[in-house]
N, C-alpha and C. Protein backbone atom coordinates (compact mmCIF):
# COMPACT_ATOMS: atom_id res chain seq x y z
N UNK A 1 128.86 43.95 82.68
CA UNK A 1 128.83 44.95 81.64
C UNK A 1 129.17 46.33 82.20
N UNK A 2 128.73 46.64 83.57
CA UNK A 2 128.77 47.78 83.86
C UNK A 2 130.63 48.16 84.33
N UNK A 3 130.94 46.87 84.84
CA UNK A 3 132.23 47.08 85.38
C UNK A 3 133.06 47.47 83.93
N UNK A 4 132.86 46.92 82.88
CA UNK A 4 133.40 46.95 81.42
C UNK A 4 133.50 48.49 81.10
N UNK A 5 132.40 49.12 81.47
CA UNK A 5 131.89 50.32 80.75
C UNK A 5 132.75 51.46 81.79
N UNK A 6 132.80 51.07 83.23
CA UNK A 6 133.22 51.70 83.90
C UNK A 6 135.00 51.97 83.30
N UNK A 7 135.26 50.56 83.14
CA UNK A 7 136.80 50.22 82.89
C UNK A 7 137.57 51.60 81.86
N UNK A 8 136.34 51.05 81.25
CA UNK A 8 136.78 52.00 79.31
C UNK A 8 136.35 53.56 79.93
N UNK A 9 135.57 53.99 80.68
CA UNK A 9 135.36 55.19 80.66
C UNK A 9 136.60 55.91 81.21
N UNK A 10 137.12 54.82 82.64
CA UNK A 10 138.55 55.55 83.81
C UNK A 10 139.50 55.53 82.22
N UNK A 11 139.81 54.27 81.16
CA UNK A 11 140.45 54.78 79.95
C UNK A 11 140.70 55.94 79.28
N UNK A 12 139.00 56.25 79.14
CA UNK A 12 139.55 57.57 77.91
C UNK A 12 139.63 58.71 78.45
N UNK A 13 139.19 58.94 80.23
CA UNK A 13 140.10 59.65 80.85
C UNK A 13 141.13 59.97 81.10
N UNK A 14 141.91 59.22 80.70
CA UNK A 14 143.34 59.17 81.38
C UNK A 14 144.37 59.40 79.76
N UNK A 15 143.53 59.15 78.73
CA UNK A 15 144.24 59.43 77.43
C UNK A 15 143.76 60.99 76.94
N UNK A 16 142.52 61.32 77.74
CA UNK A 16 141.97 62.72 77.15
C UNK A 16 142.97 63.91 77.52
N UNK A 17 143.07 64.80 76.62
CA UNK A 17 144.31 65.83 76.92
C UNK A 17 143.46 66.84 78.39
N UNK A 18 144.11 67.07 78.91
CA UNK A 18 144.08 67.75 80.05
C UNK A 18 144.59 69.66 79.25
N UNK A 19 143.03 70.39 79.59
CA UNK A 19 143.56 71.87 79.54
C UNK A 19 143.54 72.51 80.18
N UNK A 20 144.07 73.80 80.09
CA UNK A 20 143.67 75.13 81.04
C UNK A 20 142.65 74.71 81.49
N UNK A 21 142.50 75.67 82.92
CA UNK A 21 141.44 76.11 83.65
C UNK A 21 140.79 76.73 82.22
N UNK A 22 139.20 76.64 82.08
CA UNK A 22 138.24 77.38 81.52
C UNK A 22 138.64 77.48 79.65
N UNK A 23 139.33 76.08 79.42
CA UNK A 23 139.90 76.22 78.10
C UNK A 23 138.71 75.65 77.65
N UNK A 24 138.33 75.67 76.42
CA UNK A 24 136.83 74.61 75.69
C UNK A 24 138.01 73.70 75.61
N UNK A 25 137.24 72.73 75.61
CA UNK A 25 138.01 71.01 75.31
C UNK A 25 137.55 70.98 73.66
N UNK A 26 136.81 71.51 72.97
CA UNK A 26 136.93 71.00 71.63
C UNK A 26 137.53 71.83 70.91
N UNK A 27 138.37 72.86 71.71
CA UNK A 27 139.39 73.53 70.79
C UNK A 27 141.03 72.95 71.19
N UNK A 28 141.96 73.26 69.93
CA UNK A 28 143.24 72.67 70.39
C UNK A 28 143.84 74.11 69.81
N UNK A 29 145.00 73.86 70.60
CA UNK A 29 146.03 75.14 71.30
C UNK A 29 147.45 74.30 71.10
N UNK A 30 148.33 74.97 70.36
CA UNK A 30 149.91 74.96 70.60
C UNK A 30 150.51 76.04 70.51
N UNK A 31 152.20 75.72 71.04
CA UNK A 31 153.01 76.95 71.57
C UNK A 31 154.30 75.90 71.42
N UNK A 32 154.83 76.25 69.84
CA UNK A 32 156.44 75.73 69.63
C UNK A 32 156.87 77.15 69.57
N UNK A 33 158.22 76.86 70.38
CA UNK A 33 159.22 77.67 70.55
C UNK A 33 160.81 77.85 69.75
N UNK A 34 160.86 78.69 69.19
CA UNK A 34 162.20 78.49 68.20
C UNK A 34 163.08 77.97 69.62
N UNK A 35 164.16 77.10 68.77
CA UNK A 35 165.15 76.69 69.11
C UNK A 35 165.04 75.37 71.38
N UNK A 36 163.61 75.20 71.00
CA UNK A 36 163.30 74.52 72.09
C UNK A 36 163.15 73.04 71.83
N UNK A 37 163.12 72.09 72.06
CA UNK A 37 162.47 70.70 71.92
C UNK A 37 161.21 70.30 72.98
N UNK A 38 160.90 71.17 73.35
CA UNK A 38 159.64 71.36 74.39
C UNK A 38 158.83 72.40 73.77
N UNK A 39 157.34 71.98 73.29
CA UNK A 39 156.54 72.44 72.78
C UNK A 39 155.36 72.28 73.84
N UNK A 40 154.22 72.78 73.99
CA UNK A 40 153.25 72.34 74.72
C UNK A 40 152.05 72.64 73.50
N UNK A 41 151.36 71.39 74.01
CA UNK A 41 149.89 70.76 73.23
C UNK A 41 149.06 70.89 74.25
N UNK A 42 147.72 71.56 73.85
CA UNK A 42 146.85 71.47 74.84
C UNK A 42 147.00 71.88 76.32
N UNK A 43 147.68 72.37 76.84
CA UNK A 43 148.90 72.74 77.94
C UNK A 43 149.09 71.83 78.39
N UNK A 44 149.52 70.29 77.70
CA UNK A 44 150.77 69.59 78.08
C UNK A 44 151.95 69.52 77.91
N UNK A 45 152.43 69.21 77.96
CA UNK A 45 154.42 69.53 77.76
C UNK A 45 154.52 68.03 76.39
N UNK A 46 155.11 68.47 75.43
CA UNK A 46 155.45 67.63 73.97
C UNK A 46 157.14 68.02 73.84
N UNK A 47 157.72 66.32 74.13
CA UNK A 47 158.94 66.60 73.77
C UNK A 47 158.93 66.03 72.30
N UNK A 48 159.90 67.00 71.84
CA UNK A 48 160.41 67.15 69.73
C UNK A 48 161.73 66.77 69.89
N UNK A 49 162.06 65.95 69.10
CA UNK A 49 163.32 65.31 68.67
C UNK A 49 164.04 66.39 68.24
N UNK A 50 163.51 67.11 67.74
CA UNK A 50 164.06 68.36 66.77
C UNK A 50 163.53 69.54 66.79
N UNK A 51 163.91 71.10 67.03
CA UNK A 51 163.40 72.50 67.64
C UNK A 51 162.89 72.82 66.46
N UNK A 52 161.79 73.88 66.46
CA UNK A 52 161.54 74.55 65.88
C UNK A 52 162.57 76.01 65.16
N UNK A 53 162.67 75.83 64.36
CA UNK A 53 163.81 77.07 63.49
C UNK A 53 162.80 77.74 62.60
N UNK A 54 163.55 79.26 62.56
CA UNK A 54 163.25 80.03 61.46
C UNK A 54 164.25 79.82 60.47
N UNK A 55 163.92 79.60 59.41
CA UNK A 55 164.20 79.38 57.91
C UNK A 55 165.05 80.96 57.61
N UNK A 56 166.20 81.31 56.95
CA UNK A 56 166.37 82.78 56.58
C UNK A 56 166.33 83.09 55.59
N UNK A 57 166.35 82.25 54.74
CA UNK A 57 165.37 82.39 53.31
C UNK A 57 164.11 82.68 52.94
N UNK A 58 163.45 82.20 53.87
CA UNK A 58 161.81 82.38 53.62
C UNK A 58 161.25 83.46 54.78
N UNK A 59 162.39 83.42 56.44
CA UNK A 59 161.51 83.94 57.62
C UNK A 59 160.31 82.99 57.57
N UNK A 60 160.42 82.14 57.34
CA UNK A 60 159.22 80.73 58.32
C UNK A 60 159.51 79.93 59.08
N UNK A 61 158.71 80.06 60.19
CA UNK A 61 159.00 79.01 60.87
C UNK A 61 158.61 77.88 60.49
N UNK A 62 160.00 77.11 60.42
CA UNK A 62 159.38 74.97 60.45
C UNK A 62 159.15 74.44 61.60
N UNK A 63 158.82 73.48 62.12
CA UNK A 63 158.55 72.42 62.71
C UNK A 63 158.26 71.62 61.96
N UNK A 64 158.27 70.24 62.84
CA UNK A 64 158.98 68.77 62.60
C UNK A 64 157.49 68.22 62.43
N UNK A 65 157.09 67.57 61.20
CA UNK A 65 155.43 67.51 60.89
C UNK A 65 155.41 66.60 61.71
N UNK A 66 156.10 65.48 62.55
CA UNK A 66 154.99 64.67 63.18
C UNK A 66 154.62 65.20 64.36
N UNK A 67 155.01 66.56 64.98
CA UNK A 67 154.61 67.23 66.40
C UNK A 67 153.67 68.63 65.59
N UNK A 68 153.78 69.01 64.94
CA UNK A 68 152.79 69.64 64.18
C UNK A 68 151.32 69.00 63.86
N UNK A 69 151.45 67.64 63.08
CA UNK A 69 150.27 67.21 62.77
C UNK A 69 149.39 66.85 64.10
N UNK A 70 150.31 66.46 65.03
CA UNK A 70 149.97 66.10 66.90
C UNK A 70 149.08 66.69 67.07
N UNK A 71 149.83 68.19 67.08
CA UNK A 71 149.20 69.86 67.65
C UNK A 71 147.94 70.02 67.18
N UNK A 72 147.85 70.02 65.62
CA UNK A 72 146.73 70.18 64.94
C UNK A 72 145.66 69.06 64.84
N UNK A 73 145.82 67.73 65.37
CA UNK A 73 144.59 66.49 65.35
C UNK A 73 144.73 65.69 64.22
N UNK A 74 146.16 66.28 63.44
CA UNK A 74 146.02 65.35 61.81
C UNK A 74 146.39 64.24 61.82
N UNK A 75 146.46 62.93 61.16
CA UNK A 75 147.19 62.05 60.85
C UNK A 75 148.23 62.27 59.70
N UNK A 76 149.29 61.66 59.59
CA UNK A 76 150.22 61.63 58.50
C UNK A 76 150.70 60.77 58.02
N UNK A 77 150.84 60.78 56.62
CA UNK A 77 151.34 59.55 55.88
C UNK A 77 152.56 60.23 55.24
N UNK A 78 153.85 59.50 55.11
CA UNK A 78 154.90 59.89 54.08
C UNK A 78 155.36 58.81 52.93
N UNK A 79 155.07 59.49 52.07
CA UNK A 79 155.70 58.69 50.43
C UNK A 79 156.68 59.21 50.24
N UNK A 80 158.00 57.85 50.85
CA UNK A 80 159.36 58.23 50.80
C UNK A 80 159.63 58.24 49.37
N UNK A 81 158.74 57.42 48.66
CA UNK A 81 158.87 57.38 46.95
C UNK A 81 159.12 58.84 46.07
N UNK A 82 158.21 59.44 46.31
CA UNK A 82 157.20 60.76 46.00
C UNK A 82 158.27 61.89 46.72
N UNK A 83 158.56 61.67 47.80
CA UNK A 83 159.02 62.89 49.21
C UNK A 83 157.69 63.46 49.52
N UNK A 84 156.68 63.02 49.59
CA UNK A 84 155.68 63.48 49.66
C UNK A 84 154.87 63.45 51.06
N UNK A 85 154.03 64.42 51.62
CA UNK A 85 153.77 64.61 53.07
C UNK A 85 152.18 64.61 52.59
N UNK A 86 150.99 63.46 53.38
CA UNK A 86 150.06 64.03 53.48
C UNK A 86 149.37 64.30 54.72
N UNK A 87 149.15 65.28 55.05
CA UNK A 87 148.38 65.34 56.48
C UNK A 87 146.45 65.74 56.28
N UNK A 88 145.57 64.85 57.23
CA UNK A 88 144.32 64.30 57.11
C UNK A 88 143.75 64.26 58.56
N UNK A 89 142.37 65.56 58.24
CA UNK A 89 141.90 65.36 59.30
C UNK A 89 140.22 65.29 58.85
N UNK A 90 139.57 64.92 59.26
CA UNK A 90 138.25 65.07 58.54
C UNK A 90 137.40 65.88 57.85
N UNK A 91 137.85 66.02 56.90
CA UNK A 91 136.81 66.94 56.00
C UNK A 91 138.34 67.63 55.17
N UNK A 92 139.54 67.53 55.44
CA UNK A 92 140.74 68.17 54.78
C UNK A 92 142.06 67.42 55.20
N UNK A 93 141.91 67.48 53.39
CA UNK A 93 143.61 66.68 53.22
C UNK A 93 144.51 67.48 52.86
N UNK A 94 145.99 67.42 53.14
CA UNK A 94 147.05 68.80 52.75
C UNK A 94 147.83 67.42 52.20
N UNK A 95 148.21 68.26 51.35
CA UNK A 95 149.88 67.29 50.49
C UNK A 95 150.69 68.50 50.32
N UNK A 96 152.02 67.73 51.02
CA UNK A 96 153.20 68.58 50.13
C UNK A 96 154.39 68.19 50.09
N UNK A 97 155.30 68.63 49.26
CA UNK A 97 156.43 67.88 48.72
C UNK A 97 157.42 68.21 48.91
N UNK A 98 158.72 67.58 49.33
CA UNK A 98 159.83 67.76 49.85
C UNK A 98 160.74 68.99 48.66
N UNK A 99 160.70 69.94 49.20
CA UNK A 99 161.61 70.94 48.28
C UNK A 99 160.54 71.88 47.16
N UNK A 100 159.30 71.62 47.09
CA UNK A 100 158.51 72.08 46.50
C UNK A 100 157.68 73.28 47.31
N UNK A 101 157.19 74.64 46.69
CA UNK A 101 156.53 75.43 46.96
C UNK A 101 155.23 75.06 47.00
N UNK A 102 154.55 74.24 46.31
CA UNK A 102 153.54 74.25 46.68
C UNK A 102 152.56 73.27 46.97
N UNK A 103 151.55 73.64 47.43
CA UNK A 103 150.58 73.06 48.58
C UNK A 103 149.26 72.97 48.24
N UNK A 104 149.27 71.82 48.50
CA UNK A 104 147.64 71.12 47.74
C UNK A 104 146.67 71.02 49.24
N UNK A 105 145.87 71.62 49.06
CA UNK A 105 144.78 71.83 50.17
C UNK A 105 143.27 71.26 49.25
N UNK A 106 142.79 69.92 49.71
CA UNK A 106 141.11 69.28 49.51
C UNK A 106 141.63 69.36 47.83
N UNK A 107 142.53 69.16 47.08
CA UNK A 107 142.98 68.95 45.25
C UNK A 107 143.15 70.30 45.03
N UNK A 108 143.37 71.34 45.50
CA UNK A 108 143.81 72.88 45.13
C UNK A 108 144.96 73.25 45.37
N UNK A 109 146.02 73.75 44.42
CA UNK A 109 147.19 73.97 44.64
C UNK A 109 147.45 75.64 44.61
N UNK A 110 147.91 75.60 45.95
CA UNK A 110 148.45 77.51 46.42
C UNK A 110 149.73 77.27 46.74
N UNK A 111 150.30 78.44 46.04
CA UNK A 111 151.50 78.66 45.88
C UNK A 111 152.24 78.80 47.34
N UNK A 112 152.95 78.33 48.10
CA UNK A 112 153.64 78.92 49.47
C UNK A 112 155.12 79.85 49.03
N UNK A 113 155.62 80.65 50.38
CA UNK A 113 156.56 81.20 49.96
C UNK A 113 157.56 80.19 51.12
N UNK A 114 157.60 79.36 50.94
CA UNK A 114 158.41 78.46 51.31
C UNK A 114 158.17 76.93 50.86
N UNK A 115 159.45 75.97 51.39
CA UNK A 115 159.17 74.82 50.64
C UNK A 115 159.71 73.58 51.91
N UNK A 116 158.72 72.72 51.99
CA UNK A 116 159.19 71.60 53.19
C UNK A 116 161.01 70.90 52.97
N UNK A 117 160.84 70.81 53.75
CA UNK A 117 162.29 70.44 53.78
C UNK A 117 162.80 69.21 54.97
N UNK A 118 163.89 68.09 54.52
CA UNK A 118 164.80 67.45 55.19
C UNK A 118 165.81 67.51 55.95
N UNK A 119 165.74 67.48 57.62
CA UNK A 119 166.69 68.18 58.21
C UNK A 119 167.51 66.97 58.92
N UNK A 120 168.61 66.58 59.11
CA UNK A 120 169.56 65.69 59.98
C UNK A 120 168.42 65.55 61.23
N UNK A 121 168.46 64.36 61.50
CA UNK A 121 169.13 63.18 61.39
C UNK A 121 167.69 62.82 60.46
N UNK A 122 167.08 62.43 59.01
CA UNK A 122 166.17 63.17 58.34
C UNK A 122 164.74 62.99 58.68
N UNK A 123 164.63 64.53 59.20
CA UNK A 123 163.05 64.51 59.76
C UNK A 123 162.71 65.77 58.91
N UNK A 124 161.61 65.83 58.33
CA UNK A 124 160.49 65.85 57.84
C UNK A 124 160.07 67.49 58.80
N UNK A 125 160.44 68.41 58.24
CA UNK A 125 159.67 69.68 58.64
C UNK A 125 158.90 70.77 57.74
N UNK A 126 158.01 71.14 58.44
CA UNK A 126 157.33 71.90 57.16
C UNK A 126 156.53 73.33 58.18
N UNK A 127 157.02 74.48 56.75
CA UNK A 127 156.46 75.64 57.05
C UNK A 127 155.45 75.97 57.99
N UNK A 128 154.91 75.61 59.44
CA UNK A 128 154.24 75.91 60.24
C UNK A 128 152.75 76.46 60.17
N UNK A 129 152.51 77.88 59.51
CA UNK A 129 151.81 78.74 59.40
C UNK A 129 150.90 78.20 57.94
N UNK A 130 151.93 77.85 56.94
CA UNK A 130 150.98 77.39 55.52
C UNK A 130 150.52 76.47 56.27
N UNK A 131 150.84 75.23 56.91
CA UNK A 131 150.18 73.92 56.89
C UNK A 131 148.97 73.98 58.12
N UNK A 132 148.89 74.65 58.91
CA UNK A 132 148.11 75.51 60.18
C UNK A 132 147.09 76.01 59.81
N UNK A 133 147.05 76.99 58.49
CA UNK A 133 146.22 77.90 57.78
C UNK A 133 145.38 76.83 57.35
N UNK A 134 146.01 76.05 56.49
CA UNK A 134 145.31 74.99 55.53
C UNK A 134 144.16 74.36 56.57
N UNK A 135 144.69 73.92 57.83
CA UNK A 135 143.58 73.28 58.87
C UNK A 135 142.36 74.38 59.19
N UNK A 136 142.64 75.50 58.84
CA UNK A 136 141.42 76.80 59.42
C UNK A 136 142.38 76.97 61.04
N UNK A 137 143.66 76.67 61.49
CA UNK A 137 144.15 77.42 62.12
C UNK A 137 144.15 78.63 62.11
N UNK A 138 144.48 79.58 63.64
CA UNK A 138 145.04 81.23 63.79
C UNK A 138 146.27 80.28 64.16
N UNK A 139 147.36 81.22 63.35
CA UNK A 139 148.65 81.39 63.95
C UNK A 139 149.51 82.82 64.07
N UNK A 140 149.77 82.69 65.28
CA UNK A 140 150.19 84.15 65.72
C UNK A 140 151.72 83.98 66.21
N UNK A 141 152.61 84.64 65.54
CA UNK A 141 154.39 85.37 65.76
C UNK A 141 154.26 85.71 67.15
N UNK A 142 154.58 85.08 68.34
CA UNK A 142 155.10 85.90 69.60
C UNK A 142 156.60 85.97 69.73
N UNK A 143 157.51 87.30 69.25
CA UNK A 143 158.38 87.55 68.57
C UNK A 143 159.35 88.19 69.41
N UNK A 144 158.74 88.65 71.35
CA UNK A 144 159.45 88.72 72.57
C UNK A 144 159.83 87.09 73.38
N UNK A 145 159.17 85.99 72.68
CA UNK A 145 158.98 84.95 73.13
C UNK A 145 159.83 83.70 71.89
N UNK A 146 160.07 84.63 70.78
CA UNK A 146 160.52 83.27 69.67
C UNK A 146 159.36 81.92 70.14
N UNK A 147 157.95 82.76 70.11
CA UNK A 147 157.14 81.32 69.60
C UNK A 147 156.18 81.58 68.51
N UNK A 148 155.38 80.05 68.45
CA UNK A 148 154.24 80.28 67.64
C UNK A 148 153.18 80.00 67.96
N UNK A 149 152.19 80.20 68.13
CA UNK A 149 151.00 80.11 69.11
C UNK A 149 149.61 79.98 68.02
N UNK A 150 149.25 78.54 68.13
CA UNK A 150 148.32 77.98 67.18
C UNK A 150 147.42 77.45 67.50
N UNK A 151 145.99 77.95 67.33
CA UNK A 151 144.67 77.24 67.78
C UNK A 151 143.88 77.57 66.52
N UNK A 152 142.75 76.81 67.02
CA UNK A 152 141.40 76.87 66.25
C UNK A 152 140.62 77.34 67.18
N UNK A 153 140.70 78.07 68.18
CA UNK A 153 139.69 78.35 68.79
C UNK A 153 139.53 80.18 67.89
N UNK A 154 138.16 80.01 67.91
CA UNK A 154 137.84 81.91 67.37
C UNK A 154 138.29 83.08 67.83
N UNK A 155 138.93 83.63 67.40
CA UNK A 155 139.52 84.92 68.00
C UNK A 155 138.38 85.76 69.01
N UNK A 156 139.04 86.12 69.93
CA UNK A 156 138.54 86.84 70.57
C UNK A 156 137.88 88.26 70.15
N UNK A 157 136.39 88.87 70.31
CA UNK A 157 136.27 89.93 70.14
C UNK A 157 136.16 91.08 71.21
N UNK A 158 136.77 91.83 71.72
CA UNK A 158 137.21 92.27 72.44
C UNK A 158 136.41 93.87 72.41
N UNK A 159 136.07 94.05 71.51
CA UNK A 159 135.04 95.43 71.06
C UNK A 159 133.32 95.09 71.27
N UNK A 160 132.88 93.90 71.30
CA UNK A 160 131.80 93.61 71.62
C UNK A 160 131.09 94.13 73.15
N UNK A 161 130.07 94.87 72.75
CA UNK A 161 129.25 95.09 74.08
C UNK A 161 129.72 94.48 75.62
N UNK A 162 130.14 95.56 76.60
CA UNK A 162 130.26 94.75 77.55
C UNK A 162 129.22 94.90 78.58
């Protein structure tokens, strides 16, 4: 039994994401880069079939929902029927629809100023920042860097007593 237990433990070591020095492990961190196919998760390196672009219609950045939902811990289902995207993580479900503005967060629909979209060879990308927000993501424009830099960890307060 013990060798069993040992077995499975060297396991979920070796599948557990590896972070920064002094990162909390129960927060998750990404950094897609316009026009890169190398994103990093957790500060591992995530290769994308397809780069992150700004949209010039909207100024949003997309990414490719199945390295998005990655980033963020979601699962995803697509109803090629529907064009429909749902991403599900415990306690919140997002739906949204291919060419449609808007975005159903836990059965509530908010309007986005952008709309998911089908890109060659057809993958499935969606507005970054709406679908991020919806999780209780921060997402922050690093705009010397063309990235996007997305966690759930709490912002730093930086005015607090030192």
């Amino acid at each position: 039994m013990r060798r069993v237990l040992t077995a499975l433990l060297a396991l979920l070591l070796t599948l557990a994401p590896v972070r920064p020095a002094g990162a909390d492990p129960a927060y998750r961190t990404a950094i897609f880069t316009i026009g890169s196919t190398t994103a990093s998760v957790n500060g591992q390196s995530l290769a994308m079939d397809l780069a992150p672009f700004v949209d010039p219609a909207s100024n949003r950045t997309y990414v490719p929902v199945r390295y998005l939902a990655q980033a963020l811990g979601a699962a995803v289902t697509w109803d090629s029927a529907n064009q429909t995207v749902a991403l599900t993580r415990p306690g919140t479900v997002v739906l949204l629809t291919i060419g449609s503005p808007v975005l159903v967060v836990d059965g509530q629909a908010l309007s986005m100023d952008a709309s998911p979209q089908i890109m060659p060879p057809g993958r499935t990308v969606l507005p970054a920042r709406w679908v991020a927000t919806a999780f209780g993501f921060q997402v922050n424009w690093l705009p010397a860097l063309k990235q996007v830099y997305v966690t759930d960890e709490p912002p730093v307060n930086l005015s607090a007593g030192s």
